[in-house]
Every structure is written in C-alpha cells, then in structure tokens.
C-alpha atoms as a PDB file:
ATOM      1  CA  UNK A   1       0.000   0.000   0.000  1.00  0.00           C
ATOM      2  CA  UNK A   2       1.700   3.334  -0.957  1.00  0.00           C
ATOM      3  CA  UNK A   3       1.186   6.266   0.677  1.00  0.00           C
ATOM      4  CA  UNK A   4      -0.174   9.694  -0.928  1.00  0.00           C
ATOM      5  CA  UNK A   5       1.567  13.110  -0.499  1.00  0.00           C
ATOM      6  CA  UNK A   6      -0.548  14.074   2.836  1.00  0.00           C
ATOM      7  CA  UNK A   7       0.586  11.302   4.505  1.00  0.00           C
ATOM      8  CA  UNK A   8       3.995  11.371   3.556  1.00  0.00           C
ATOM      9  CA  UNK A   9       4.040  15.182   4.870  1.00  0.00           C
ATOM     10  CA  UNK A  10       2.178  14.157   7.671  1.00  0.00           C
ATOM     11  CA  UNK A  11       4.690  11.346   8.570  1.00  0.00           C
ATOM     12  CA  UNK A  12       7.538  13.558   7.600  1.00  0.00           C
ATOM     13  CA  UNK A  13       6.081  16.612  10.065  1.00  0.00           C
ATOM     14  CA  UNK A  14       5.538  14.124  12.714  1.00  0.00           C
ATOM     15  CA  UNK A  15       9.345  12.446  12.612  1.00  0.00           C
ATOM     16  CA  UNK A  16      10.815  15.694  12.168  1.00  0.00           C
ATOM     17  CA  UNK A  17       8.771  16.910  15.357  1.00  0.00           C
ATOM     18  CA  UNK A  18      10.057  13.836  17.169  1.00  0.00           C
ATOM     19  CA  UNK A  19      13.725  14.811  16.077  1.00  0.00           C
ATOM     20  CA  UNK A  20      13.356  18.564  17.510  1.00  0.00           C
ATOM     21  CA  UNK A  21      11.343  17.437  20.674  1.00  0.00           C
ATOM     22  CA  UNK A  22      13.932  14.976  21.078  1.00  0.00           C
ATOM     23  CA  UNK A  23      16.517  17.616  20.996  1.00  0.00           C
ATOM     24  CA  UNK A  24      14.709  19.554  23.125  1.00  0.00           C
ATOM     25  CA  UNK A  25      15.183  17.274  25.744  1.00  0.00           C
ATOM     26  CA  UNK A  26      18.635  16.301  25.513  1.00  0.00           C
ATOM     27  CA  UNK A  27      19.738  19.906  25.816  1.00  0.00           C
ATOM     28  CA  UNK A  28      17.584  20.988  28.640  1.00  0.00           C
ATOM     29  CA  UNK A  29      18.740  17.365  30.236  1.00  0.00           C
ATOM     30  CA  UNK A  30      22.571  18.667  29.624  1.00  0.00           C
ATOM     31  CA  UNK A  31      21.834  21.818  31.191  1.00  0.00           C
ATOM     32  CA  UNK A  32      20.563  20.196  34.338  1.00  0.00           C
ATOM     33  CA  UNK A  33      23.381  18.042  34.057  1.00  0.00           C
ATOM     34  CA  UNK A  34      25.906  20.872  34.222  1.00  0.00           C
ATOM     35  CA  UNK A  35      23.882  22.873  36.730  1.00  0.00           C
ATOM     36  CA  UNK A  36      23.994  19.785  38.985  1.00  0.00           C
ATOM     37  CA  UNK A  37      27.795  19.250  38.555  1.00  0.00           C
ATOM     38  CA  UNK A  38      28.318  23.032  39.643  1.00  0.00           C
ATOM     39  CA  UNK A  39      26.645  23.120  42.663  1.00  0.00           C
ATOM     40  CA  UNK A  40      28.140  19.317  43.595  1.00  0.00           C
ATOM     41  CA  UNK A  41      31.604  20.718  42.977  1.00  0.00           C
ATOM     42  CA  UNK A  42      30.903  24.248  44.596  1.00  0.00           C
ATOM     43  CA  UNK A  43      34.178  25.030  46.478  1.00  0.00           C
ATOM     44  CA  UNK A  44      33.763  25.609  49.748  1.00  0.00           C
ATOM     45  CA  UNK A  45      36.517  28.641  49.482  1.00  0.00           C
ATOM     46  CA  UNK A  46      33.726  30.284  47.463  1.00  0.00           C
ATOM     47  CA  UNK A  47      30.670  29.291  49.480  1.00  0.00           C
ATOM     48  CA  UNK A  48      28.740  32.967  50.830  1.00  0.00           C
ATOM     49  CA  UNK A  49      29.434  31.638  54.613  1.00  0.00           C
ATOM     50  CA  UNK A  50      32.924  31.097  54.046  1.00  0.00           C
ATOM     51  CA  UNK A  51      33.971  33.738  51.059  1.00  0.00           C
ATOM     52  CA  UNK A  52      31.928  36.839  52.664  1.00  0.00           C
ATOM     53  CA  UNK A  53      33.314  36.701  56.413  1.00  0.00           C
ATOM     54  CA  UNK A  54      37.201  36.031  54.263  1.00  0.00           C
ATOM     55  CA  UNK A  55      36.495  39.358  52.511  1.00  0.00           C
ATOM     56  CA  UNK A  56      34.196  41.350  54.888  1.00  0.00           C
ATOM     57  CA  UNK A  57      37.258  43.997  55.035  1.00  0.00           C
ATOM     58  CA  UNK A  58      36.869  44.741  51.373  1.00  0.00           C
ATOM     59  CA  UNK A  59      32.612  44.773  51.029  1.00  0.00           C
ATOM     60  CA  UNK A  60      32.322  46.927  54.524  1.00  0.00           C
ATOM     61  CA  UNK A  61      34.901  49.715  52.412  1.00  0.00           C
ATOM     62  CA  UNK A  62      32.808  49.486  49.860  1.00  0.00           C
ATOM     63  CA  UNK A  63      29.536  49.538  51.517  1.00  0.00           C
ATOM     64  CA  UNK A  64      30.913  52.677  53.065  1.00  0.00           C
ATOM     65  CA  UNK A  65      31.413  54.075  49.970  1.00  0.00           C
ATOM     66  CA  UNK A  66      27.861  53.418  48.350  1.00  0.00           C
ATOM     67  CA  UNK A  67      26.841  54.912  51.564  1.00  0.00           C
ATOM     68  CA  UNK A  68      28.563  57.771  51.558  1.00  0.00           C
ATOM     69  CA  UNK A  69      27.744  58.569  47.833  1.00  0.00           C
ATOM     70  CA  UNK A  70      24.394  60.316  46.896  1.00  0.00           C
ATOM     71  CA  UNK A  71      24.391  58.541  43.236  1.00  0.00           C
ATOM     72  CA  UNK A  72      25.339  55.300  40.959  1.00  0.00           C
ATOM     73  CA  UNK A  73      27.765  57.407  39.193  1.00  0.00           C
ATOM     74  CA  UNK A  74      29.346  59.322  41.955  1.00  0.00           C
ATOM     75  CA  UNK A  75      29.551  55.686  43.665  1.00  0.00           C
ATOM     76  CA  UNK A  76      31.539  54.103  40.457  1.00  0.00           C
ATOM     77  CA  UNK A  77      33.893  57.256  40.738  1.00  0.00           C
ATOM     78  CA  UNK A  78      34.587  56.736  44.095  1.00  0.00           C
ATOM     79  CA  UNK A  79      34.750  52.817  43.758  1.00  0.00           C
ATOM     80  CA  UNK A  80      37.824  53.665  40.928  1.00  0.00           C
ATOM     81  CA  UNK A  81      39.385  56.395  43.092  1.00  0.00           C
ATOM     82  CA  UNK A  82      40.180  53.571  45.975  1.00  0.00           C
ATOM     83  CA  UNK A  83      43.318  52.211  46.558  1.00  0.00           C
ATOM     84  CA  UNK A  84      42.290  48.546  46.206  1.00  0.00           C
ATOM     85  CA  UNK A  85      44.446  45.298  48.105  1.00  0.00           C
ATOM     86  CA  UNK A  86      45.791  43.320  45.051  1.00  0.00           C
ATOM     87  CA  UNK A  87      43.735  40.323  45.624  1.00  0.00           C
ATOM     88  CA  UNK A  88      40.790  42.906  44.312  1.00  0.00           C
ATOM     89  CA  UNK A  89      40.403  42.378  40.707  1.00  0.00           C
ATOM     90  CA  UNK A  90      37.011  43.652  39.786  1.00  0.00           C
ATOM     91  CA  UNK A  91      34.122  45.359  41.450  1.00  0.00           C
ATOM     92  CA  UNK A  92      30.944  45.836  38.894  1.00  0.00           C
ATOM     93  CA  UNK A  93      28.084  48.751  40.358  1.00  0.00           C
ATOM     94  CA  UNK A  94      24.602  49.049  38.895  1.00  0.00           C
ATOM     95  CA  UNK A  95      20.997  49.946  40.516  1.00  0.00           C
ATOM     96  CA  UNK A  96      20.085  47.352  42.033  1.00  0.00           C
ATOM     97  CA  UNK A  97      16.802  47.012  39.782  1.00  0.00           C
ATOM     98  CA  UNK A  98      18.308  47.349  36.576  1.00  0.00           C
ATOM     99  CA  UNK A  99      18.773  44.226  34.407  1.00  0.00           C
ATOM    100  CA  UNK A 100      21.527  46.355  32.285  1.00  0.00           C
ATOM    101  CA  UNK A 101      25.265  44.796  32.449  1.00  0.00           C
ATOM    102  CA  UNK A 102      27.650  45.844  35.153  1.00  0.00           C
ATOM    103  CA  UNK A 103      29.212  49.544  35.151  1.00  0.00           C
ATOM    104  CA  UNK A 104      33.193  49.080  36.285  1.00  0.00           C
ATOM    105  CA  UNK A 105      33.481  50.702  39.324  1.00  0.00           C
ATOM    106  CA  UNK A 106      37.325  49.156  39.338  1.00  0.00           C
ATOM    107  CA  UNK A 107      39.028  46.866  37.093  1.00  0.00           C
ATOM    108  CA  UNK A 108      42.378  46.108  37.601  1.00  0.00           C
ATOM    109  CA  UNK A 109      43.026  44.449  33.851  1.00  0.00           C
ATOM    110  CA  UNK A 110      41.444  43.570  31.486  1.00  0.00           C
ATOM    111  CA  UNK A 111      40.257  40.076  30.238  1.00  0.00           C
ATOM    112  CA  UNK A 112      39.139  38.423  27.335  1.00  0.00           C
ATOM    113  CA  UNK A 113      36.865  35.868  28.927  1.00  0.00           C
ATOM    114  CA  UNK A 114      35.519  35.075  31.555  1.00  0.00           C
ATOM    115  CA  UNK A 115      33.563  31.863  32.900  1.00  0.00           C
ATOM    116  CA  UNK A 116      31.529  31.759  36.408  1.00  0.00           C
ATOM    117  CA  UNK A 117      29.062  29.763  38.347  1.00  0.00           C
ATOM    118  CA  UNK A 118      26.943  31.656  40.956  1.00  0.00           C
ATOM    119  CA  UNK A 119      24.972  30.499  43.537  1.00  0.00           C
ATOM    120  CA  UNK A 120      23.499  31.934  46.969  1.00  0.00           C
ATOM    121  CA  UNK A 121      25.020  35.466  47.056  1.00  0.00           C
ATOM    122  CA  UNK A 122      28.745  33.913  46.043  1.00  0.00           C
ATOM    123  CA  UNK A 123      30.622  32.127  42.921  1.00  0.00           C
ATOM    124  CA  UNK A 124      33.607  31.048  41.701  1.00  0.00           C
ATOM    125  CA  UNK A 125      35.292  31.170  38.325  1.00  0.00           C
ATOM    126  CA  UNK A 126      38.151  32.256  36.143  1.00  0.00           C
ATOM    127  CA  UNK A 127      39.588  35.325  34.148  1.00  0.00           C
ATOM    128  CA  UNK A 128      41.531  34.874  31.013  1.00  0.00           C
ATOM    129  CA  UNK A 129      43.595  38.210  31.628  1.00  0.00           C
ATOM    130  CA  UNK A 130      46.566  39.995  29.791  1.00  0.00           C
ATOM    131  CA  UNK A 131      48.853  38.389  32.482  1.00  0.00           C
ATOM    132  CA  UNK A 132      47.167  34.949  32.631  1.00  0.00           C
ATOM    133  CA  UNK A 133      44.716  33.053  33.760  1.00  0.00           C
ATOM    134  CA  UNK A 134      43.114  34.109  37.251  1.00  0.00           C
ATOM    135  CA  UNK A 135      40.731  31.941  39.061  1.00  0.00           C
ATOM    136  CA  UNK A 136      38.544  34.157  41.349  1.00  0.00           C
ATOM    137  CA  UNK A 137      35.716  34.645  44.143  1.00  0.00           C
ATOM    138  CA  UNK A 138      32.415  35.931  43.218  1.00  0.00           C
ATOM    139  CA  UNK A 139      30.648  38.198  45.702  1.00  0.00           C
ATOM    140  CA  UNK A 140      27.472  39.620  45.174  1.00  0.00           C
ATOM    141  CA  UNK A 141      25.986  42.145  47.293  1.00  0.00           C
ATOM    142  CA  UNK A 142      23.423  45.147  47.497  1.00  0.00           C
ATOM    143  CA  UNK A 143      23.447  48.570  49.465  1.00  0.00           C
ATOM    144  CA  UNK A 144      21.497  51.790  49.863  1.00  0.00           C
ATOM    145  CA  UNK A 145      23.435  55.087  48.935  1.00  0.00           C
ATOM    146  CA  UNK A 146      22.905  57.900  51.439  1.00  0.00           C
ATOM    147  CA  UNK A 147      20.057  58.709  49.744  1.00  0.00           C
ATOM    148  CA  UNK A 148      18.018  55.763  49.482  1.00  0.00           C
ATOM    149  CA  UNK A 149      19.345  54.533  46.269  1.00  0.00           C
ATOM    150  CA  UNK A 150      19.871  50.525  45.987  1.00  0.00           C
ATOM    151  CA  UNK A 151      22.983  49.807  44.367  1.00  0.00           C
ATOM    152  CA  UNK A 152      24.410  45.738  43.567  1.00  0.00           C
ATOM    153  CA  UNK A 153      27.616  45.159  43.015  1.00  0.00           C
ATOM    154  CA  UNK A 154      29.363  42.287  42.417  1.00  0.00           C
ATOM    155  CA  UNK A 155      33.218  41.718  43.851  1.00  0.00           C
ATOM    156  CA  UNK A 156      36.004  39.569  42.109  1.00  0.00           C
ATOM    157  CA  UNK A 157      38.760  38.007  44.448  1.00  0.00           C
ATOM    158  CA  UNK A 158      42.283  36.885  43.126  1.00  0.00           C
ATOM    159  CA  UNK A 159      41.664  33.289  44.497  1.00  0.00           C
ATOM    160  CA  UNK A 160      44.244  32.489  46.063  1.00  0.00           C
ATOM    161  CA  UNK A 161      45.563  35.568  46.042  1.00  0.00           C
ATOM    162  CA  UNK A 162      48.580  36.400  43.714  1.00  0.00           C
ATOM    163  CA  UNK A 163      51.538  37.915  45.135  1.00  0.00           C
END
C-alpha cells in the first residue's frame, strides 16, 4: 500500500517533530546536568558563609562608599578612586533594579573571557587576563546610597591571592 503526499508530509512533520522534541530534551537534560555538577563541585573557598566573612574587610569599604555617595555614578567614581588590596580584581556597580550589564566601578586588567558559576550570594570562576589566567571569588551584594538609592555590586577576588 503506498502512501499519498498528505501522509507522507504528515509522517515527515511528525518524525521531524520527534527529532526537535527529542533535541529539546537532551539539551535541557545537559543543562541540568551541568547545573547539577556546579553546585556538587561548589568550592567551599567560594561558598557565601565562608567567602563573605574572608572578605568582609573589602565589602564593609565598599559599603561605606555606596553609603557615603548620593548617586550610581558618583559611587563608580569613588569605587575607581580607591586604593584597592591586590587580591581585588574587579568590582561591577549598577541599581540594584536594573537588568543592564555591570558599570566598572574598578578593574584592575582587562580580560578576554571570563567563565563563572553563581549560587546563593557567592561564585567562583576564572579570568583569562593579559597576564594569565586568574581563578577568582564571586561576591554579590546590594546597598542603599545615602540617599536611598539601591545599588548591587558584584566583587572579584584573586583566588588564592597572587603575590
């Protein structure tokens, strides 16, 4: 029995929905995968309990300075004024409701790439810099400027730290 043209597109639209559904699945299954292997293999040198007490000197002079300032931009001017400890490698400044990208508040060199896993307030991850490869210590935090205005920011730490 041979099969006329509907059917064939009808058999062809179902297989090919079979492929993609298929597909479907085996990427969202590989992205649980990978989640699942992050958070397994979360350092604890990263973990929020163990990173934010490690660093507290750095996050309460910059929560003083967010504090202190009366805007996002007077905040990132102050933020790349400080003299920062060399373990400091990055500190990113937005308002805290934005969904834009991260304003450099400091950068101490530039990279090419970067890769990161966050979880919980804290990460972990690496730079590919001008002067190598840096692994690093996420911190993510949030604070009110003097005025009421809620700033994030997010902290990279030289982990461990270079000389």
């Amino acid at each position: 029995m041979s099969m006329s043209n509907g059917q064939r597109v009808l058999v062809g639209c179902g297989i090919a929905f079979l492929a993609v559904a298929g597909g479907f699945v085996l990427m969202i299954g590989g992205c649980f995968g990978m989640l699942a292997h992050g958070l397994a293999n979360f350092p604890a040198y990263a973990k929020v309990e163990v990173a934010g007490p490690a660093n507290k000197d750095v996050t309460d002079r910059i929560n003083k300075i967010i504090v202190e300032s009366t805007s996002l931009g007077q905040a990132q001017q102050k933020l790349g004024a400080e003299e920062w400890p060399p373990k400091v490698l990055y500190i990113g400044i937005k308002l805290d409701e934005s969904e834009g990208t991260m304003k450099d508040g400091f950068k101490r060199m530039p990279w090419t790439s970067n890769s990161e896993f966050r979880a919980n307030g804290s990460g972990y991850g690496s730079l590919d810099t001008t002067v190598g490869k840096k692994d690093i210590i996420i911190i993510d935090r949030s604070q009110d400027t003097g005025n009421g205005i809620a700033l994030k920011y997010e902290l990279y730490i030289e982990h461990p730290p270079g000389p």
